[in-house]
Protein backbone atom coordinates (compact mmCIF):
# COMPACT_ATOMS: atom_id res chain seq x y z
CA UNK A 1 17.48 -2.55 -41.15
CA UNK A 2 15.15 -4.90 -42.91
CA UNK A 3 13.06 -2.00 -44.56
CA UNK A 4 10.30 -1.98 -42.44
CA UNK A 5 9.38 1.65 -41.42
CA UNK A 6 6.87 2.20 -38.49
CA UNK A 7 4.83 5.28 -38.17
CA UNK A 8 3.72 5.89 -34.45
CA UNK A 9 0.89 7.71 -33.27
CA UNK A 10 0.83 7.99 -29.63
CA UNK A 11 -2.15 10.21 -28.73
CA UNK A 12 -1.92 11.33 -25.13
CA UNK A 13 -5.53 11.86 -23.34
CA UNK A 14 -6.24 13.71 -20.40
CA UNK A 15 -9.20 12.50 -18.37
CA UNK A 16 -10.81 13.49 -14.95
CA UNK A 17 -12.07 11.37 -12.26
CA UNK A 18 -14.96 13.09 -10.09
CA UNK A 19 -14.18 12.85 -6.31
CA UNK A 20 -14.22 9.58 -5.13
CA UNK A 21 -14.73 8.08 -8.16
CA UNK A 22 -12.37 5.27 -8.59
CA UNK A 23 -11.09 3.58 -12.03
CA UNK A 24 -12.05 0.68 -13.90
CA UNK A 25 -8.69 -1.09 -15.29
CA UNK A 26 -9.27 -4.57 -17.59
CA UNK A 27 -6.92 -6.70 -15.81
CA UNK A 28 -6.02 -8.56 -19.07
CA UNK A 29 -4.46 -5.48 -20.13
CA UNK A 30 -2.91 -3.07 -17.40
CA UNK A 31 -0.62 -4.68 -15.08
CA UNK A 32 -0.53 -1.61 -12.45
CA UNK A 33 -1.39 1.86 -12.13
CA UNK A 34 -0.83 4.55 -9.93
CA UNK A 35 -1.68 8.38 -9.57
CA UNK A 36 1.30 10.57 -10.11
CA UNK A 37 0.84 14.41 -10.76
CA UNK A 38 2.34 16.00 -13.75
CA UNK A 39 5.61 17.28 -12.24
CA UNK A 40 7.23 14.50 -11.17
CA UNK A 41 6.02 12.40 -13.65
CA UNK A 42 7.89 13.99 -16.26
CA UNK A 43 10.67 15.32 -14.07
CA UNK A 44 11.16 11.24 -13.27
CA UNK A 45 10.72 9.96 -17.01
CA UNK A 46 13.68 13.17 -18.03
CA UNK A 47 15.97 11.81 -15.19
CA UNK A 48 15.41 8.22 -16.15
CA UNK A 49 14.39 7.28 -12.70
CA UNK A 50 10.79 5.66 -13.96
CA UNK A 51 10.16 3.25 -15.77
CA UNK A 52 8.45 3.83 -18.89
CA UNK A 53 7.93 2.43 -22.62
CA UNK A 54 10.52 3.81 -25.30
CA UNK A 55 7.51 5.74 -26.63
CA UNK A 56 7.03 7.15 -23.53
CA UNK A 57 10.20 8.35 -22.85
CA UNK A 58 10.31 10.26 -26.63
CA UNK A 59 7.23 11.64 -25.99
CA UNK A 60 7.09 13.26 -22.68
CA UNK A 61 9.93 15.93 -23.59
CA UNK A 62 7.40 17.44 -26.08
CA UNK A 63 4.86 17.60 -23.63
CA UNK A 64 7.09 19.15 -21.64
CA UNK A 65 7.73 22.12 -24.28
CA UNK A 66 3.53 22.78 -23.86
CA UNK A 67 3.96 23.84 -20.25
CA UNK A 68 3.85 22.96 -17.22
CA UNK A 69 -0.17 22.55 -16.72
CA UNK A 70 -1.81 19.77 -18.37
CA UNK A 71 -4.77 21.80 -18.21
CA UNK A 72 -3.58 24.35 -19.89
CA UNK A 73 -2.11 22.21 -23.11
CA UNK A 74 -3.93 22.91 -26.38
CA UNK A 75 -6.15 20.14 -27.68
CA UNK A 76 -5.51 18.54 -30.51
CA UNK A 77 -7.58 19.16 -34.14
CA UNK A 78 -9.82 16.66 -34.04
CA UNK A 79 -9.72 15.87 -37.67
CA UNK A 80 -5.67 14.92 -37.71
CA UNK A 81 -6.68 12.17 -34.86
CA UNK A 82 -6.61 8.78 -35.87
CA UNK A 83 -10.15 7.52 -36.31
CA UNK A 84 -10.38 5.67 -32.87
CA UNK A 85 -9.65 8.75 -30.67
CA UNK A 86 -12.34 11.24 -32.34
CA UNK A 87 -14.97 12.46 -30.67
């Protein structure tokens, strides 16, 4: 290890789309998305059968330990967010 130490943040936003509504993705910066509900998601990042970033795949097992509805997952005090992602 050359001493450098990295200290992630990965905040994890939950958004809604109203029906029919249809995402706006900057080309220059997302390669592909697709719609996949909670449950497999994470059961396929656990099982290591999707491909996902290494940040990703530490991250989900402690949004796992929240529950099993998104909707139901405490949000987060905004004043421990870092400065881009408060309201």
């Amino acid at each position: 290890m050359d001493g450098v130490v990295e200290l992630e943040q990965c905040p994890v936003y939950a958004g809604r789309l109203a029906p029919g509504g249809a995402l706006a993705l900057a080309a220059d910066e997302v390669d592909d998305a697709e719609w996949v509900g909670w449950a497999e998601f994470s059961a396929d990042v656990l099982a290591g059968t999707r491909a996902v970033s290494t940040w990703c795949r530490e991250q989900v097992p402690q949004l796992v330990a929240l529950g099993s509805d998104p909707d139901r997952w405490p949000e987060a005090d905004n004043r421990l967010l870092p400065p881009a992602a408060r309201l």
